[in-house]
Protein backbone atom coordinates (compact mmCIF):
# COMPACT_ATOMS: atom_id res chain seq x y z
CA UNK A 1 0.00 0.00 0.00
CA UNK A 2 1.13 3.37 -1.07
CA UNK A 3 2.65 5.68 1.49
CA UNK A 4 0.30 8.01 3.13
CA UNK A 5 2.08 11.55 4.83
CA UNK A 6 -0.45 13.44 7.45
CA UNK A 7 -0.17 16.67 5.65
CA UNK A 8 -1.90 19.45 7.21
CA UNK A 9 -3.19 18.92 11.16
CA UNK A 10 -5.55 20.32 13.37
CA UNK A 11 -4.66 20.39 16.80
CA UNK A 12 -7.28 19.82 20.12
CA UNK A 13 -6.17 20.11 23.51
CA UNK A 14 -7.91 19.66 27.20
CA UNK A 15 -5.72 19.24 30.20
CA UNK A 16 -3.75 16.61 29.60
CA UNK A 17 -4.37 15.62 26.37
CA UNK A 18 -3.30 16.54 22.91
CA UNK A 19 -5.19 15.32 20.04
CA UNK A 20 -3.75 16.01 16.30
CA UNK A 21 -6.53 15.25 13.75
CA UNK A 22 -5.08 15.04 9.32
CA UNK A 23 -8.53 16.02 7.70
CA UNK A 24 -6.41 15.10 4.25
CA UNK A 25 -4.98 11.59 5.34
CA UNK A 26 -8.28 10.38 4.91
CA UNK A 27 -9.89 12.40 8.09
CA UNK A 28 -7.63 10.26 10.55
CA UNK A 29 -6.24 11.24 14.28
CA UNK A 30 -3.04 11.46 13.39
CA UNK A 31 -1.62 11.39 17.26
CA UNK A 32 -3.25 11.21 20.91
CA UNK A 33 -0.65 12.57 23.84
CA UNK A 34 -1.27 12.62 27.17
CA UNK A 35 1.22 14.46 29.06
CA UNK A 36 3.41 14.72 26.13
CA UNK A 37 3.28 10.93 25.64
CA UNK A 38 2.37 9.06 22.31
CA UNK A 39 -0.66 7.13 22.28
CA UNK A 40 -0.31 5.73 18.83
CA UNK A 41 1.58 4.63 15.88
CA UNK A 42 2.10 7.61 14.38
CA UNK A 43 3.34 8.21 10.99
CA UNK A 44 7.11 8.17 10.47
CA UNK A 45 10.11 7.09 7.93
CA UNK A 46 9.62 3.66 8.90
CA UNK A 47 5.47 3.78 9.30
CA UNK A 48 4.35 5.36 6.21
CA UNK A 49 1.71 2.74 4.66
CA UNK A 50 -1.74 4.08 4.80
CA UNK A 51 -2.68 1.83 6.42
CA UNK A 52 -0.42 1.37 9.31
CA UNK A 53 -1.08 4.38 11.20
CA UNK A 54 -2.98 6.55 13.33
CA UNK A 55 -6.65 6.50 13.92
CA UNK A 56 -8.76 6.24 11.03
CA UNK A 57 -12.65 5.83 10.18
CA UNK A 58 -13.16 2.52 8.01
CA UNK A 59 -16.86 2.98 6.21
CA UNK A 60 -18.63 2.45 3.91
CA UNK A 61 -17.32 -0.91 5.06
CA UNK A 62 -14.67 -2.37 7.93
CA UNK A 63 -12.21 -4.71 7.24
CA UNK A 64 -11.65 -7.36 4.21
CA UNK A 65 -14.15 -7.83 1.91
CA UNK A 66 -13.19 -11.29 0.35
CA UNK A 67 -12.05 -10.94 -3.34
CA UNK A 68 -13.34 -7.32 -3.19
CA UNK A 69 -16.36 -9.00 -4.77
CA UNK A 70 -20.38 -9.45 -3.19
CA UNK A 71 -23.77 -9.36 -4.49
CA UNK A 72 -26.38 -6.72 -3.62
CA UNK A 73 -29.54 -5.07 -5.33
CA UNK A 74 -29.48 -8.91 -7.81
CA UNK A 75 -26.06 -7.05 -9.03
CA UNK A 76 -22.74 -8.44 -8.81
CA UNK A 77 -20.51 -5.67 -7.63
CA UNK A 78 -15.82 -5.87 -7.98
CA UNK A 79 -14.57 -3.17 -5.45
CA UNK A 80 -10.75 -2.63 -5.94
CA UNK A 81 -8.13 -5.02 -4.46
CA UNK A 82 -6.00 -2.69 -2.23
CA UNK A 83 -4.28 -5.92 0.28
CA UNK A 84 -3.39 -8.81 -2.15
CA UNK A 85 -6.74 -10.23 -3.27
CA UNK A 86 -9.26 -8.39 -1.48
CA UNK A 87 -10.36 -5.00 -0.62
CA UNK A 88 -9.81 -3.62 3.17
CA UNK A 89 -11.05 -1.21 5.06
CA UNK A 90 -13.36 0.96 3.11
CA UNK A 91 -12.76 4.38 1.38
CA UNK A 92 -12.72 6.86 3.65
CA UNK A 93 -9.61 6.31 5.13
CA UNK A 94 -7.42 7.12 1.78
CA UNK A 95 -9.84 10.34 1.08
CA UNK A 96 -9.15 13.82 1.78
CA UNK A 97 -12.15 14.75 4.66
CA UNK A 98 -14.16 18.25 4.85
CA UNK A 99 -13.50 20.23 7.83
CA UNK A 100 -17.34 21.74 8.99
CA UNK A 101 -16.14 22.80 12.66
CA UNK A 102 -13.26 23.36 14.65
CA UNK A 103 -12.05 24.06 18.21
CA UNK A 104 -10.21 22.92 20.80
CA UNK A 105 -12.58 20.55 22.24
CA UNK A 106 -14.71 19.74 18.82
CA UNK A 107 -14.35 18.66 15.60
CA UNK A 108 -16.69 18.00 12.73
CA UNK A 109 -15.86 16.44 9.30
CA UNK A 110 -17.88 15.58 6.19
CA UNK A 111 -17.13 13.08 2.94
CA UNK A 112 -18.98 13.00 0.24
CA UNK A 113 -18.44 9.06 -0.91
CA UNK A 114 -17.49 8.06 -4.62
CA UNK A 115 -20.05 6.94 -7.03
CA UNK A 116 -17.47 5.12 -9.11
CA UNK A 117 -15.63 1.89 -9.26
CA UNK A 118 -14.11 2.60 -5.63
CA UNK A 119 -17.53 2.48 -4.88
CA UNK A 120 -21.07 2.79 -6.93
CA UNK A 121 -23.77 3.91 -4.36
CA UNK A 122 -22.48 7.48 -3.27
CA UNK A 123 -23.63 8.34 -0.07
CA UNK A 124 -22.01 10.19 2.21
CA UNK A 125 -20.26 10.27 5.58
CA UNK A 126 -19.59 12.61 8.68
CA UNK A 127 -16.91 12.22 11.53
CA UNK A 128 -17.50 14.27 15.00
CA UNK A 129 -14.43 14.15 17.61
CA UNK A 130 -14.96 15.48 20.77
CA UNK A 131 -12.20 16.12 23.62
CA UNK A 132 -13.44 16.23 27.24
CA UNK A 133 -10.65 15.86 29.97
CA UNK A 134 -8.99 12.51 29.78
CA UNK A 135 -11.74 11.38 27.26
CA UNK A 136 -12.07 10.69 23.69
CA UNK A 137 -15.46 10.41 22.25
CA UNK A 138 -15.53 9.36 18.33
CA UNK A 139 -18.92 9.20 16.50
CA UNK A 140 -19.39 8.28 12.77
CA UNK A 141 -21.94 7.81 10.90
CA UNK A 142 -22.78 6.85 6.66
CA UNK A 143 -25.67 7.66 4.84
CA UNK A 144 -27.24 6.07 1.86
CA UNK A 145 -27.91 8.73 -1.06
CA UNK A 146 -30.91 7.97 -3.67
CA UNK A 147 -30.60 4.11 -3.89
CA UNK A 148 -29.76 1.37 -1.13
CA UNK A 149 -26.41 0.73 -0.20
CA UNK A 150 -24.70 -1.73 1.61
CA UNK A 151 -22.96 -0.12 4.83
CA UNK A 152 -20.09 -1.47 7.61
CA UNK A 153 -18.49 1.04 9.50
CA UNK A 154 -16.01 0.75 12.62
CA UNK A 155 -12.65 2.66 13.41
CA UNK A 156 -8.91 1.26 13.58
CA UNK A 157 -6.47 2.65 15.83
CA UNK A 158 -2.83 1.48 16.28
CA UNK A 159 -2.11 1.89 19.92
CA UNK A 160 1.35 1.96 20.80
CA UNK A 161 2.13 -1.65 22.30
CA UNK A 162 0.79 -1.88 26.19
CA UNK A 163 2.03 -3.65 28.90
CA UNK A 164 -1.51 -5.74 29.18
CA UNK A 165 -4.72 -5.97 27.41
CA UNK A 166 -7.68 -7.02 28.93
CA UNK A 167 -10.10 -8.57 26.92
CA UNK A 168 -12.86 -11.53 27.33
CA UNK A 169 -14.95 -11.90 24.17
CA UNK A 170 -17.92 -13.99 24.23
CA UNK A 171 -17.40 -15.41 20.78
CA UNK A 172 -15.15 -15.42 17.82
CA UNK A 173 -15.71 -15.99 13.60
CA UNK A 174 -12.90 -18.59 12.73
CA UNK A 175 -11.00 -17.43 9.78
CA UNK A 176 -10.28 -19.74 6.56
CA UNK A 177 -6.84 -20.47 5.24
CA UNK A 178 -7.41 -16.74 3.74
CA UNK A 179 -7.82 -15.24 6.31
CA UNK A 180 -11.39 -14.13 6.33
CA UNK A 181 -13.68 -14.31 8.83
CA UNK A 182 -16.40 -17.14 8.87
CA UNK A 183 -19.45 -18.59 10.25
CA UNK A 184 -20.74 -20.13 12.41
CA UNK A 185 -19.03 -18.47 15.57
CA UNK A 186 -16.69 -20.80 17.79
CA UNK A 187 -15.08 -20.32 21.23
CA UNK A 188 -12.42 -17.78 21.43
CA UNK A 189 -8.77 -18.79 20.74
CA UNK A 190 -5.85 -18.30 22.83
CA UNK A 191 -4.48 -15.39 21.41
CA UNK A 192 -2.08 -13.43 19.55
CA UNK A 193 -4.78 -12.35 17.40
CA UNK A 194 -5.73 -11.09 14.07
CA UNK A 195 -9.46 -11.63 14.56
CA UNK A 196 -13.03 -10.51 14.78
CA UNK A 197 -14.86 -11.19 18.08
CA UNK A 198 -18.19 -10.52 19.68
CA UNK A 199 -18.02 -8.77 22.46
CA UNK A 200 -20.28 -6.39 25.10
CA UNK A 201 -18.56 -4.30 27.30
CA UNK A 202 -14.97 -2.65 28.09
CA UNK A 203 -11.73 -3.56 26.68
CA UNK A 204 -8.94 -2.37 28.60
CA UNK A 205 -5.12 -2.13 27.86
CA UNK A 206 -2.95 -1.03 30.48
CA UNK A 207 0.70 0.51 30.24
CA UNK A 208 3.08 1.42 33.62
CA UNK A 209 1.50 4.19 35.21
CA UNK A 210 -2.19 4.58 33.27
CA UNK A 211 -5.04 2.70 31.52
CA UNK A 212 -6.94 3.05 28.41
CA UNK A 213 -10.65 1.96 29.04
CA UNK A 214 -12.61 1.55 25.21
CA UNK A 215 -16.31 1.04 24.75
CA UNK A 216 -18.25 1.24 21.88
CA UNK A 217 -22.13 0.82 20.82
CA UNK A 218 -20.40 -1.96 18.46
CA UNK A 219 -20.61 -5.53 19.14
CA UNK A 220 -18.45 -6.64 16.74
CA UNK A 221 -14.59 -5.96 18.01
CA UNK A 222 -11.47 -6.76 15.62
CA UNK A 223 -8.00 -6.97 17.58
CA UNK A 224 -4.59 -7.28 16.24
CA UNK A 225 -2.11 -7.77 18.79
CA UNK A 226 0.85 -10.07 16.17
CA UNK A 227 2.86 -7.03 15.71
CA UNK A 228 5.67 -6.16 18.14
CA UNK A 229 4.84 -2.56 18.25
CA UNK A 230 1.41 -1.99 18.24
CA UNK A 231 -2.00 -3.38 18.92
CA UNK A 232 -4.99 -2.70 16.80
CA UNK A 233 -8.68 -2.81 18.86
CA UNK A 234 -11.12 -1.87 16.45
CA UNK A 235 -14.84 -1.36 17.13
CA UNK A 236 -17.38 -2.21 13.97
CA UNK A 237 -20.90 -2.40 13.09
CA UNK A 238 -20.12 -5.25 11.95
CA UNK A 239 -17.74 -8.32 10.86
CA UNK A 240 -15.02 -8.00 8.29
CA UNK A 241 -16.42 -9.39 4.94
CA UNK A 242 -19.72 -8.47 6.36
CA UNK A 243 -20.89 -7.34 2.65
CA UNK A 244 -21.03 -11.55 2.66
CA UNK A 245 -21.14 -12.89 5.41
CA UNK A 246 -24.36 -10.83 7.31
CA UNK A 247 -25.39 -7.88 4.80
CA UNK A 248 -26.56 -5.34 6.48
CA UNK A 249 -28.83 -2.71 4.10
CA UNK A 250 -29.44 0.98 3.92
CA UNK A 251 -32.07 2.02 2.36
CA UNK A 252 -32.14 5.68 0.35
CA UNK A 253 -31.42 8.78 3.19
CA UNK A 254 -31.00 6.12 6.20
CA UNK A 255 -28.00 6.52 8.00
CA UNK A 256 -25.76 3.98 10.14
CA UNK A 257 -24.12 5.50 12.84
CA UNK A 258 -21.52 4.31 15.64
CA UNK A 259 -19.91 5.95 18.85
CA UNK A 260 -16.30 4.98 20.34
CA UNK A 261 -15.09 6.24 23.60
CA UNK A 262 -11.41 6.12 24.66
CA UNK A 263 -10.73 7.04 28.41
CA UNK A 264 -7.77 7.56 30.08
CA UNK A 265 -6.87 7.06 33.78
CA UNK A 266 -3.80 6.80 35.94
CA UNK A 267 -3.17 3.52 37.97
């Protein structure tokens, strides 16, 4: 995947925290500090894929879709392979994002989707980040233009590595010998992970010193924790190849919409 520089940020601050938002990097948080201390993988000479860093919205789907290839509407639809053989992750995280309001506690973005071969329903797409003390609230939210639309939509941060996370899913989706998630659900596995679980409640990862609580009005929870450096915990409306494997449809003017907190606290 091609490299992907922040460009242009807007900077939040409350107390503690420091948030840097890169409306152009495809309307991502670029960094979270919290007394002066990184939060995430940020973007650097050795970090540059788009897809490697930061904070970024995935919609109008989340994760893999398998081939880049699904039926909806009796049509078969090919999205465009951006990780090997399938598609990953959406749109909105390689666009440039509108900026509709700004302070230091509040920002609002927009995106107008593609009605191309990236993707052929429109629609569009807002982004609101607000800053509160040692809390991070994300909401996002897609919207179907004239004609139905298929619609996932979650967020994927890289945290910088923690000490601990602390995590107890209910249920997993097994992935095939591609990768992809699959039905029917099955016990969680011991980890490291690369996988989609079902999950209500908190996840918590915990470094020397604070913790990061996360909850979300998602059920569906993907966590990466392979890598040495960072570990992805990514609240979604729904499962990766979801456009598959449980469709979920909007019809024309309905909007999906999702809220993710991150809160910080010292231990």
């Amino acid at each position: 995947m091609l490299p992907f520089a922040p460009g242009p940020v807007l900077d939040m601050a409350c107390g503690r925290m420091r948030v840097e938002v890169a409306p152009e990097a495809g309307g991502r948080i670029a960094q979270i500090r919290r007394d002066g201390v990184a939060q995430l993988a940020g973007f650097d000479a050795s970090n540059t894929a788009m897809i490697g860093w930061g904070c970024y919205p995935m919609l109008p789907w989340a994760g893999r879709v398998r081939n880049g290839a699904f039926e909806f509407g009796g049509e078969h639809h090919q999205l465009p392979l951006n990780l090997g053989a399938h598609s990953i992750h959406g749109v909105g995280f390689a666009m440039p994002w509108q900026v509709e309001f700004h302070d230091a506690r509040l920002l609002e973005l927009s995106l107008a989707l593609p009605q191309d071969r990236r993707w052929p329903f429109g629609g569009s797409a807002r982004q609101r980040i607000e800053l509160d003390g040692d809390s991070l609230m994300l909401r996002l939210s897609v919207q179907a233009a004239t004609r139905p639309m298929p619609a996932t939509l979650g967020w994927h941060p890289w945290f910088r590595k923690p000490s601990r996370l602390v995590f107890s899913p209910a249920a997993m989706y097994p992935r095939d010998r591609d990768g992809i998630a699959t039905l029917p659900l099955a016990a969680p596995s011991a980890g490291p992970w690369d996988d989609c679980f079902v999950h209500d409640g908190t996840v918590v990862l915990e470094n020397a010193g604070q913790s990061l609580s996360l909850e979300s009005d998602c059920r569906h929870w993907v966590v990466y924790d392979e890598g040495a450096l960072a570990t992805c915990v990514e609240p979604q409306s729904g499962p990766p190849d979801a456009f598959n494997l449980e469709p979920f449809a909007l019809m024309p003017g309905q909007t999906l919409s999702r809220w993710f907190r991150m809160g910080w606290a010292d231990r």
